[in-house]
Protein backbone atom coordinates (compact mmCIF):
# COMPACT_ATOMS: atom_id res chain seq x y z
CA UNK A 1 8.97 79.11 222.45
CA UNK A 2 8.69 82.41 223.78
CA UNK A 3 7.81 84.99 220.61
CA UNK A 4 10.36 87.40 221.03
CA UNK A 5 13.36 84.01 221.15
CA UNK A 6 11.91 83.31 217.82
CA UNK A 7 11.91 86.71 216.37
CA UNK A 8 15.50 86.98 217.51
CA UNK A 9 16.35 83.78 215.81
CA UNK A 10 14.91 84.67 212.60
CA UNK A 11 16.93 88.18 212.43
CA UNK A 12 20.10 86.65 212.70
CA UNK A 13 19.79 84.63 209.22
CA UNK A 14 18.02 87.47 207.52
CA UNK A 15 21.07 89.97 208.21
CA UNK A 16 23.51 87.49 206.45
CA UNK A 17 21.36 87.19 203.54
CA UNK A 18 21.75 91.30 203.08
CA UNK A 19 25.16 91.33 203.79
CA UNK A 20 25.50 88.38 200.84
CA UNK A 21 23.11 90.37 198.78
CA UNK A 22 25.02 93.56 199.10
CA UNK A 23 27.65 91.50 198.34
CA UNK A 24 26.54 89.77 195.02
CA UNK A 25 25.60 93.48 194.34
CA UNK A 26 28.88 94.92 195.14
CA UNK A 27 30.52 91.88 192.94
CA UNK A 28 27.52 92.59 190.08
CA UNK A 29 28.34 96.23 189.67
CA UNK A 30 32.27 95.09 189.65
CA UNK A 31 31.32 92.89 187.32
CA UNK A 32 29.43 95.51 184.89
CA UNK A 33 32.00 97.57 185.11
CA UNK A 34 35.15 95.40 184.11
CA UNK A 35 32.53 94.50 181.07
CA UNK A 36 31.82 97.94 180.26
CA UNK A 37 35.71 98.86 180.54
CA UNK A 38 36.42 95.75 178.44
CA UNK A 39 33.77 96.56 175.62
CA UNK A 40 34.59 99.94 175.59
CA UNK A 41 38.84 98.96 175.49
CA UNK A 42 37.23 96.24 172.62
CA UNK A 43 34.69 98.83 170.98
CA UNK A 44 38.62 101.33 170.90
CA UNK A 45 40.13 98.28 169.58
CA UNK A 46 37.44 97.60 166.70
CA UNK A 47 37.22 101.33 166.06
CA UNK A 48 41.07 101.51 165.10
CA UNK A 49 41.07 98.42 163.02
CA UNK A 50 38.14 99.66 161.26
CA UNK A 51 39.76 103.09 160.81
CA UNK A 52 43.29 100.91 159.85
CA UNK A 53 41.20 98.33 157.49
CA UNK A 54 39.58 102.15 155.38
CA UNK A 55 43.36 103.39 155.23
CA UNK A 56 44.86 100.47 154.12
CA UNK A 57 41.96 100.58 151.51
CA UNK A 58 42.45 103.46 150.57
CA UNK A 59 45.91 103.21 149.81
CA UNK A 60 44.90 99.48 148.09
CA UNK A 61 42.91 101.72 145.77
CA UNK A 62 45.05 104.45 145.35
CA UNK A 63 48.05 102.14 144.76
CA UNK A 64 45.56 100.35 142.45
CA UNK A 65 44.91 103.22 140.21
CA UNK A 66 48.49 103.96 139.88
CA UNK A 67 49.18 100.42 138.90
CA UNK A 68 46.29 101.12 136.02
CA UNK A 69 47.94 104.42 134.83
CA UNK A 70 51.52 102.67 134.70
CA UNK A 71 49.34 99.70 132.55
CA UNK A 72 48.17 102.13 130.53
CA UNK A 73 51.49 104.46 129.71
CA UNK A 74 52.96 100.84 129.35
CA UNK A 75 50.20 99.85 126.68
CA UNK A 76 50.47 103.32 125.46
CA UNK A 77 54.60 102.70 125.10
CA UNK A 78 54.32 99.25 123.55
CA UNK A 79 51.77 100.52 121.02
CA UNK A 80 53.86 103.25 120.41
CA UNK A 81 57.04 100.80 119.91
CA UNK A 82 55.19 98.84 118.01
CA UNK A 83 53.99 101.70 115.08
CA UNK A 84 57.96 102.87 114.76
CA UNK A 85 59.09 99.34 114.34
CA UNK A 86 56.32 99.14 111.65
CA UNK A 87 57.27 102.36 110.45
CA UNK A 88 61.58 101.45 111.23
CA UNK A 89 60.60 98.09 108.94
CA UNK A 90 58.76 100.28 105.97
CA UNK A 91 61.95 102.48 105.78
CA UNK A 92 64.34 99.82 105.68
CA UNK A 93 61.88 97.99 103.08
CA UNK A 94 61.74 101.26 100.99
CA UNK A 95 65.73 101.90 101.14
CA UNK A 96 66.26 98.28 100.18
CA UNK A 97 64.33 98.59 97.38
CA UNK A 98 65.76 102.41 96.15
CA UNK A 99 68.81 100.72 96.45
CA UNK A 100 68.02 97.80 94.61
CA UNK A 101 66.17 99.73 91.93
CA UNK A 102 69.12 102.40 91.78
CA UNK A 103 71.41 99.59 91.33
CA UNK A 104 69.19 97.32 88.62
CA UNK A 105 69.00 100.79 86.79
CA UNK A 106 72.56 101.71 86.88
CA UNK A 107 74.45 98.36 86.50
CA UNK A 108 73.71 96.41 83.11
CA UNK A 109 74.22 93.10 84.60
CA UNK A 110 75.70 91.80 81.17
CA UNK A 111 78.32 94.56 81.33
CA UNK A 112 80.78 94.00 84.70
CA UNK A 113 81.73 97.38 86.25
CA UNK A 114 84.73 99.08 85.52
CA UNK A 115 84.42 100.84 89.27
CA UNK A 116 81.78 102.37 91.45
CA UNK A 117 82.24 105.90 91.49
CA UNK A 118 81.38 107.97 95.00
CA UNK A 119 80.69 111.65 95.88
CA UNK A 120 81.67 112.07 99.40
CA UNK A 121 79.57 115.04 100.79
CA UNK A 122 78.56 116.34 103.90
CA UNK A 123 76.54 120.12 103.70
CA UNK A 124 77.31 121.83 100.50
CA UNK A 125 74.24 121.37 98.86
CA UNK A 126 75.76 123.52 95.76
CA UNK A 127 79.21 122.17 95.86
CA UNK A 128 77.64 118.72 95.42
CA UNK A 129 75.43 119.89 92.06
CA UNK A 130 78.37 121.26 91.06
CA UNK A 131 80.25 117.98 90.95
CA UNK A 132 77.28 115.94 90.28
CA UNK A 133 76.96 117.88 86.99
CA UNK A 134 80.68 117.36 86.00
CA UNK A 135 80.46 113.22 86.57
CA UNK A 136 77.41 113.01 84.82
CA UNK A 137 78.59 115.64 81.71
CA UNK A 138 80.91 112.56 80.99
CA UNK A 139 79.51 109.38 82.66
CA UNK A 140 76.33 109.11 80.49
CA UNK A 141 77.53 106.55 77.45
CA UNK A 142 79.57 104.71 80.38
CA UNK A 143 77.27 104.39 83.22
CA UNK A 144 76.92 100.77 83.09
CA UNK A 145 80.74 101.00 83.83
CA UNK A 146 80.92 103.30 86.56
CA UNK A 147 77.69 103.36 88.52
CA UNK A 148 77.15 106.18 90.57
CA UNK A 149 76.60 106.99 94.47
CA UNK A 150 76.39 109.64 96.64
CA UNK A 151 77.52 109.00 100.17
CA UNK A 152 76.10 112.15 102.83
CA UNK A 153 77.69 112.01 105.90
CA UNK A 154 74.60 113.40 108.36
CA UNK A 155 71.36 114.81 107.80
CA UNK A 156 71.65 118.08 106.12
CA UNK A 157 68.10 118.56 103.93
CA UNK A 158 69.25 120.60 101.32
CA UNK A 159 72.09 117.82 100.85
CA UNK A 160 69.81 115.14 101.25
CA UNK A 161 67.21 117.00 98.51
CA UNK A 162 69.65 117.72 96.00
CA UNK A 163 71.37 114.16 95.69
CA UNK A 164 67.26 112.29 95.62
CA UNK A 165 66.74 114.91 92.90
CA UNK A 166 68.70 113.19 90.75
CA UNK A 167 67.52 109.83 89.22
CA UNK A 168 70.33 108.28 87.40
CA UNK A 169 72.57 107.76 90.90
CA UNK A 170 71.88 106.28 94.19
CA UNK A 171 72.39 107.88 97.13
CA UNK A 172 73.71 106.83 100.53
CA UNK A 173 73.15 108.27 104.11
CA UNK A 174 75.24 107.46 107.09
CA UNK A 175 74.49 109.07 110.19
CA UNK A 176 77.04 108.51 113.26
CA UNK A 177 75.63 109.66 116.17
CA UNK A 178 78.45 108.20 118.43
CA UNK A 179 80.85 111.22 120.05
CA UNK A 180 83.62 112.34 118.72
CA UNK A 181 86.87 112.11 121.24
CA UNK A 182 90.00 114.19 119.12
CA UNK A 183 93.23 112.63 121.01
CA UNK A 184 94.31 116.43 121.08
CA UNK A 185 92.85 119.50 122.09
CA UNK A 186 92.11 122.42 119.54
CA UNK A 187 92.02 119.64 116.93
CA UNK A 188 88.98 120.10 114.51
CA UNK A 189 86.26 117.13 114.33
CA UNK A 190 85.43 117.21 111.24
CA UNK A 191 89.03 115.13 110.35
CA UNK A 192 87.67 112.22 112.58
CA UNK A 193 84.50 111.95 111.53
CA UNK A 194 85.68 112.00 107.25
CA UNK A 195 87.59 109.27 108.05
CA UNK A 196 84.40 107.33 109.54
CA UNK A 197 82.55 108.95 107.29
CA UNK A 198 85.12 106.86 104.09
CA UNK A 199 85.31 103.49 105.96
CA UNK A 200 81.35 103.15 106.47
CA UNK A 201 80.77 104.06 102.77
CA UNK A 202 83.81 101.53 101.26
CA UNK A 203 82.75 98.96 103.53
CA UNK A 204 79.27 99.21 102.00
CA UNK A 205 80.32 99.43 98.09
CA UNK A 206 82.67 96.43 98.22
CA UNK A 207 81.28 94.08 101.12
CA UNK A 208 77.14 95.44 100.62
CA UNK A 209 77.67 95.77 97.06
CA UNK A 210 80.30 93.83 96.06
CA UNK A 211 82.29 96.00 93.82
CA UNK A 212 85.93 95.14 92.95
CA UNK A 213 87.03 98.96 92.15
CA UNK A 214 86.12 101.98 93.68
CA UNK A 215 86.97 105.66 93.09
CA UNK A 216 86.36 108.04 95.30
CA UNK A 217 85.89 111.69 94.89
CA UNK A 218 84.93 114.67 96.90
CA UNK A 219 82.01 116.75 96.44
CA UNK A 220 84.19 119.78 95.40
CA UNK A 221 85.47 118.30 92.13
CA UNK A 222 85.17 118.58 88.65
CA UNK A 223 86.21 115.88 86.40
CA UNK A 224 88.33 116.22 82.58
CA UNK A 225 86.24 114.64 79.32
CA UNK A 226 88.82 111.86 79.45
CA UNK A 227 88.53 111.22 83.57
CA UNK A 228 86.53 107.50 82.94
CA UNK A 229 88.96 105.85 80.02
CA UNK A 230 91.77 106.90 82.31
CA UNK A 231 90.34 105.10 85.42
CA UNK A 232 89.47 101.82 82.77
CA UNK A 233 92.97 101.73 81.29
CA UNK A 234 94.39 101.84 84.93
CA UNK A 235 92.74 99.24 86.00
CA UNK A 236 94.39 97.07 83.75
CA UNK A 237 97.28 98.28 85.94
CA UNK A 238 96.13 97.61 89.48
CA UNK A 239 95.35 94.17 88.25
CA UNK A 240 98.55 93.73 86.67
CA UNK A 241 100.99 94.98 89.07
CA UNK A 242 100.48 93.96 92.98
CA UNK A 243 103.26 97.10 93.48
CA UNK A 244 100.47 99.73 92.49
CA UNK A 245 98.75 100.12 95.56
CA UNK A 246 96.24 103.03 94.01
CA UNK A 247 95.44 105.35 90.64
CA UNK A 248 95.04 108.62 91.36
CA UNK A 249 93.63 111.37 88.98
CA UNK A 250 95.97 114.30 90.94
CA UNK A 251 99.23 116.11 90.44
CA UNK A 252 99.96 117.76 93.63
CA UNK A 253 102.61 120.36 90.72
CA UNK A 254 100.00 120.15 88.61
CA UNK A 255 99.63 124.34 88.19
CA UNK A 256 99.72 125.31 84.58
CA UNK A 257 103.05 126.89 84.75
CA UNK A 258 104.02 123.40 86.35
CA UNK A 259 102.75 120.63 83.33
CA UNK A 260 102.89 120.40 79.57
CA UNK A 261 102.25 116.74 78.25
CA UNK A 262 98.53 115.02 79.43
CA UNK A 263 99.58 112.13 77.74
CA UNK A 264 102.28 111.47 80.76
CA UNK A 265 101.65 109.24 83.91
CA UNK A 266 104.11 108.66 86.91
CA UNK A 267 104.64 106.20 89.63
CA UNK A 268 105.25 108.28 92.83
CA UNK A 269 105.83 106.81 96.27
CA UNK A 270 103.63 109.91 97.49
CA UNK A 271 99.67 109.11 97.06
CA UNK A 272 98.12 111.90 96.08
CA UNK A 273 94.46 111.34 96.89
CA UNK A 274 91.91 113.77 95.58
CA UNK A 275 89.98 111.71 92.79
CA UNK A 276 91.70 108.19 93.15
CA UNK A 277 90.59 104.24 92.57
CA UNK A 278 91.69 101.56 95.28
CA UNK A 279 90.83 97.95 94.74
CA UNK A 280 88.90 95.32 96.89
CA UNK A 281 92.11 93.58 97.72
CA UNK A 282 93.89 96.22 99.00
CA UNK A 283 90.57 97.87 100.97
CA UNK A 284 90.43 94.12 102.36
CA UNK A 285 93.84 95.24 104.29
CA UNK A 286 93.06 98.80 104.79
CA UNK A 287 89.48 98.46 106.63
CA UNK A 288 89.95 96.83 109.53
CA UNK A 289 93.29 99.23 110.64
CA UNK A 290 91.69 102.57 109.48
CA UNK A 291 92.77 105.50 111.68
CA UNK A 292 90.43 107.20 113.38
CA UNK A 293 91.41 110.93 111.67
CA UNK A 294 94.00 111.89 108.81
CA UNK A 295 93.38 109.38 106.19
CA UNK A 296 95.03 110.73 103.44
CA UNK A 297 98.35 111.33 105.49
CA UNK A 298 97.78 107.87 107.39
CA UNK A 299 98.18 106.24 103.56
CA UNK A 300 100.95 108.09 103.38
CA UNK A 301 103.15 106.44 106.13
CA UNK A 302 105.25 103.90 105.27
CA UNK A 303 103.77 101.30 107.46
CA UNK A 304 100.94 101.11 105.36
CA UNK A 305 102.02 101.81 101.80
CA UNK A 306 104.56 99.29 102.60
CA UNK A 307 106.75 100.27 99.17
CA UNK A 308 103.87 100.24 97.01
CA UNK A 309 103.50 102.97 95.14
CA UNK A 310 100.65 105.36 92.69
CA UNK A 311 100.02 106.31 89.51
CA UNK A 312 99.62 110.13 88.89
CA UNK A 313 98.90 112.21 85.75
CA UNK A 314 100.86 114.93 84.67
CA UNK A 315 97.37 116.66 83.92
CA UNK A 316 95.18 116.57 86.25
CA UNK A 317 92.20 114.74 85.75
CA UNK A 318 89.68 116.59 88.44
CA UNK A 319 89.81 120.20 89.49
CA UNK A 320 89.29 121.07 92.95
CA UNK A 321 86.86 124.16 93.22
CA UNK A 322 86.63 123.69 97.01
CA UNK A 323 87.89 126.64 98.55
CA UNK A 324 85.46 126.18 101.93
CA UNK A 325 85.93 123.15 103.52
CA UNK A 326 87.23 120.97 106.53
CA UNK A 327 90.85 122.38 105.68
CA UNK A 328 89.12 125.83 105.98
CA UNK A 329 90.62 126.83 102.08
CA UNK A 330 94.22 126.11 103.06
CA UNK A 331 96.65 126.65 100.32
CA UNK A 332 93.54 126.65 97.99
CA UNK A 333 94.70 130.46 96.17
CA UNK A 334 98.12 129.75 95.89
CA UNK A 335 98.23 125.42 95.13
CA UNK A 336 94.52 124.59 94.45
CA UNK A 337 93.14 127.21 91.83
CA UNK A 338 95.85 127.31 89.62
CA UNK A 339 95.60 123.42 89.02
CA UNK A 340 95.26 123.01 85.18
CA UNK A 341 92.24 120.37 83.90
CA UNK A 342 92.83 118.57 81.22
CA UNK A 343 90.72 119.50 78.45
CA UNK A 344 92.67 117.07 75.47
CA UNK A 345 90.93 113.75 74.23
CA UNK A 346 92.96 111.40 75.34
CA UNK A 347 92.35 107.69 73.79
CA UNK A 348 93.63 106.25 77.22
CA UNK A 349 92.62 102.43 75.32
CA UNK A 350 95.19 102.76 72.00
CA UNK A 351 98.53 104.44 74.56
CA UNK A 352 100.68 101.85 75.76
CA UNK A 353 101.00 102.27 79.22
CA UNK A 354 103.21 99.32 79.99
CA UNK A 355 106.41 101.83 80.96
CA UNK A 356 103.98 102.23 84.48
CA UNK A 357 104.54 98.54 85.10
CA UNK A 358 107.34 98.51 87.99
CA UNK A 359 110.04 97.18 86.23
CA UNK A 360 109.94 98.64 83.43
CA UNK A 361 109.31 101.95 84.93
CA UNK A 362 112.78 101.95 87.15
CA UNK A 363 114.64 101.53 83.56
CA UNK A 364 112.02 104.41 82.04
CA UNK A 365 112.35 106.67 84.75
CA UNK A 366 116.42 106.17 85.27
CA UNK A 367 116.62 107.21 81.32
CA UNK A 368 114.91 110.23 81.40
CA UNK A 369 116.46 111.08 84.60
CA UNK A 370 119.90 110.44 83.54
CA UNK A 371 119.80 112.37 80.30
CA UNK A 372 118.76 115.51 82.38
CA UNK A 373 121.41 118.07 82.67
CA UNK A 374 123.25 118.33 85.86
CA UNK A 375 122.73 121.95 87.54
CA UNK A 376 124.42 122.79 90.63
CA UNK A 377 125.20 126.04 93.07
CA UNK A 378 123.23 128.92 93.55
CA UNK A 379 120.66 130.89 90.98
CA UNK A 380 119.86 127.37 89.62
CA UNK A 381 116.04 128.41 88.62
CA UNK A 382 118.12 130.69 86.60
CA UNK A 383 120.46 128.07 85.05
CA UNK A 384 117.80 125.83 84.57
CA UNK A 385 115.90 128.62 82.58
CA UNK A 386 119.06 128.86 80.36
CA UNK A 387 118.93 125.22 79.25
CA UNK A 388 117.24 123.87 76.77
CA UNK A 389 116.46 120.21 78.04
CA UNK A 390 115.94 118.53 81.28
CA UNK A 391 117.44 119.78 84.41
CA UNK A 392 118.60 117.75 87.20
CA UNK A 393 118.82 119.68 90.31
CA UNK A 394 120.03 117.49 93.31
CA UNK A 395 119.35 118.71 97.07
CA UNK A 396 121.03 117.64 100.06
CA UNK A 397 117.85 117.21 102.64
CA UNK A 398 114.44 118.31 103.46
CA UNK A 399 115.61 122.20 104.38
CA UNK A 400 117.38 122.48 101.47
CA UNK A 401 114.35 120.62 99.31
CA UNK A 402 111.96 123.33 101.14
CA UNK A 403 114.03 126.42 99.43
CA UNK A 404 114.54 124.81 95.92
CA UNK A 405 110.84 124.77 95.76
CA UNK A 406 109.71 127.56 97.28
CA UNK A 407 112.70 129.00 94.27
CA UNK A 408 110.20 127.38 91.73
CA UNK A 409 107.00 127.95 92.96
CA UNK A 410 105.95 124.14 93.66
CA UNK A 411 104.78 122.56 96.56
CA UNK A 412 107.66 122.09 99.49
CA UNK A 413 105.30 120.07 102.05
CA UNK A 414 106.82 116.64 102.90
CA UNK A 415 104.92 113.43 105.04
CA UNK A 416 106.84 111.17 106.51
CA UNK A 417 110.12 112.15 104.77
CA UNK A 418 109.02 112.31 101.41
CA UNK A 419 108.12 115.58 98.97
CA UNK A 420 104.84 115.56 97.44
CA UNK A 421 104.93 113.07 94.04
CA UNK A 422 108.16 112.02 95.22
CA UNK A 423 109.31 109.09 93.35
CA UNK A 424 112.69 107.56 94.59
CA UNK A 425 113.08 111.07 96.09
CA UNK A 426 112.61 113.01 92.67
CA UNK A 427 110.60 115.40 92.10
CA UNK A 428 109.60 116.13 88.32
CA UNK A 429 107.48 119.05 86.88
CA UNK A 430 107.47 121.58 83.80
CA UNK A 431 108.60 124.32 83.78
CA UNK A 432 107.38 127.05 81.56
CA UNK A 433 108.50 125.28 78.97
CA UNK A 434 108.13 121.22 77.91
CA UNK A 435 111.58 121.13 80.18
CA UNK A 436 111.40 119.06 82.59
CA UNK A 437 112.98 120.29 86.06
CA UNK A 438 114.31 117.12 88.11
CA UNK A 439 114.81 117.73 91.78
CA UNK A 440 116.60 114.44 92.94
CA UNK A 441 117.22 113.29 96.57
CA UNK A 442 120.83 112.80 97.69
CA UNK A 443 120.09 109.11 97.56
CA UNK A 444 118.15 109.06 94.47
CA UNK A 445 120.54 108.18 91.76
CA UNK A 446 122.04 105.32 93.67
CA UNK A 447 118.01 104.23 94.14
CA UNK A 448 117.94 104.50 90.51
CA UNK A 449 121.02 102.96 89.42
CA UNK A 450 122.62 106.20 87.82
CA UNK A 451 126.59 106.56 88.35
CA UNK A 452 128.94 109.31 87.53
CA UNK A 453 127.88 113.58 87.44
């Protein structure tokens, strides 16, 4: 074969095997490149995780530390808890035990209580010396029988400082912080929360300490010598007589120019409140219905006196000094400082005080009531000045009630159609003179079983 036919054979072959290796090197370069743009799409990818994984870890820890703090303000609160339940558990230990130590002191356990007696207060630090002073002028050679307390309604200090200063009574604190909602505007709060104040404290002397009397008085009173043998010979009364619903040591008349004899006691359909004994019994029926304001006036419906009747002195047996107050000194100058405190020995345990008993009282009371003069027409405060005796004045309804009284100089405020001491509808009272003045109701001496003038 010629040379140059073989040279041209061999080019042929060698020109495909450039074209293939430009080729593979075309597809190589491809290749590196789609690698390249994949690692550097992967190397993106890994980047942002990376950068994802540190933020996430960073809000692990950060998430982490708040969970710590919130452990530790949690440990912080349950330690905290825990030292004022400790502390809540010490109190209640160290009330339990002033109470029982005021009560082991107070109560001879041989010797069963006459009564409990109570000093409602509130913030009069001074009133409540005052009255504290008084009780225990004449409680000293009968404390065994009437053991003292001193309710405080709230947290006043000076209160609180002047009723712990005193060893020989034990005191009580009740603290209501629950609102007070008066069903009508303008009406003063202090009304509503007395009467919780008087439920939480008579719930706690009969059904805490089991008493089975109770008399209450207010810490702007003053008590007469004889104020404890009255309360023990009326108890034989309440215990007696199921009609009696309450003793009270108040005359609503009972100004000096108004009362004479402090050997006298009345039933009156009117209670009079203001230094008064209730029993366990009739507590039992009062507590769970007590009104929300108004006490006093809320005994003094019908509905819940329910025809019993109370016993009221002639004399009054506490003063009432307060002329600041919840009723903001109403009638205090004119009906409250006049009042007249007994200041005879009375030896409450010889009288015979069995007239009081119901019965026997309609008979006592028609007698006296009877013998009275009849005194009619106009100028009768005159009249009845003329005459030596009783008087018997009759009235015709409340109106004409109101001007009779306001004539005399007693009280003319009626509740639920009734005058003040009301019994039957007569009023009695002194005046100037041992007279007795006898203001009956037009359907008193038919109540009483008087006929004729």
């Amino acid at each position: 074969m010629l040379p140059e036919n073989r040279n041209r054979k061999l080019a042929i072959p060698i020109c495909d095997i450039r074209w293939l290796l430009l080729a593979a090197a075309v597809a190589f370069i491809y290749i590196q490149m789609r690698l390249f743009a994949t690692q550097s799409e992967y190397a993106d990818r890994v980047a942002a995780a990376v950068e994802a994984e540190n933020h996430c870890t960073n809000q692990m820890r950060l998430l982490i530390d708040q969970i710590s703090m919130q452990q530790g303000r949690i440990v912080a609160l349950e330690d905290e808890k825990k030292r004022r339940d400790e502390e809540c558990g010490q109190l209640k230990a160290l009330v339990k035990d002033l109470e029982r130590r005021g009560l082991e002191r107070l109560v001879d356990k041989v010797q069963v209580p006459v009564a409990a007696v109570v000093i409602m207060a509130c913030n009069r630090a001074n009133y409540l010396e005052r009255t504290i002073n008084s009780v225990f002028k004449y409680q000293g050679s009968v404390a065994s029988k009437y053991p003292l307390f001193v309710s405080q309604d709230g947290s006043d200090p000076q209160v609180k400082s002047k009723a712990l200063s005193y060893d020989k009574l034990t005191y009580m604190q009740h603290l209501d912080f629950e609102p007070v909602h008066a069903d009508n505007p303008g009406e003063l709060t202090a009304y509503y929360k007395i009467a919780r104040h008087y439920k939480w404290a008579l719930d706690k002397l009969f059904y805490k300490h089991n008493f089975s009397r109770v008399i209450i008085l207010e810490d702007d009173m003053e008590i007469a010598p004889d104020f404890f043998d009255y309360f023990e010979a009326a108890a034989d009364l309440l215990d007696k007589d199921k009609s009696i619903m309450a003793v009270s040591s108040w005359n609503d008349n009972g100004q000096k120019q108004f009362v004479h004899d402090p050997y006298v006691l009345y039933r009156s359909d009117f209670f009079p409140g203001l230094g008064w004994m209730l029993t366990r019994t009739t507590w039992d029926e009062l507590s769970p219905k007590w009104p929300k304001a108004y006490w006093d006036d809320w005994l003094r419906l019908k509905e819940n006196h329910k025809g019993r009747q109370f016993i009221r002195p002639e004399v009054c047996r506490t003063y009432n000094f307060g002329e600041h107050g919840s009723s903001l000194g109403q009638f205090f100058q004119q009906y409250l400082a006049p009042i007249k405190l007994n200041d005879v020995p009375v030896d409450w345990k010889s009288r015979d005080l069995s007239y009081l008993i119901k019965d026997n009282y309609e008979k006592y009371f028609a007698e006296i009531v009877k013998k009275a003069t009849p005194v009619h027409g106009e100028n009768v405060v005159l009249k009845a000045y003329d005459i030596e005796g009783d008087v018997r004045i009759e009235y015709k309804d409340q109106s004409h009630f109101e001007i009779i009284a306001r004539q005399f100089g007693i009280f003319n405020e009626w509740k639920d159609g009734m005058p003040r001491t009301a019994y039957k509808g007569v009023v009695v009272f002194r005046y100037q003179t041992p007279r007795r003045i006898f203001l009956v109701g037009p359907d008193s001496l038919r109540q009483l079983g008087i006929k004729g003038p």
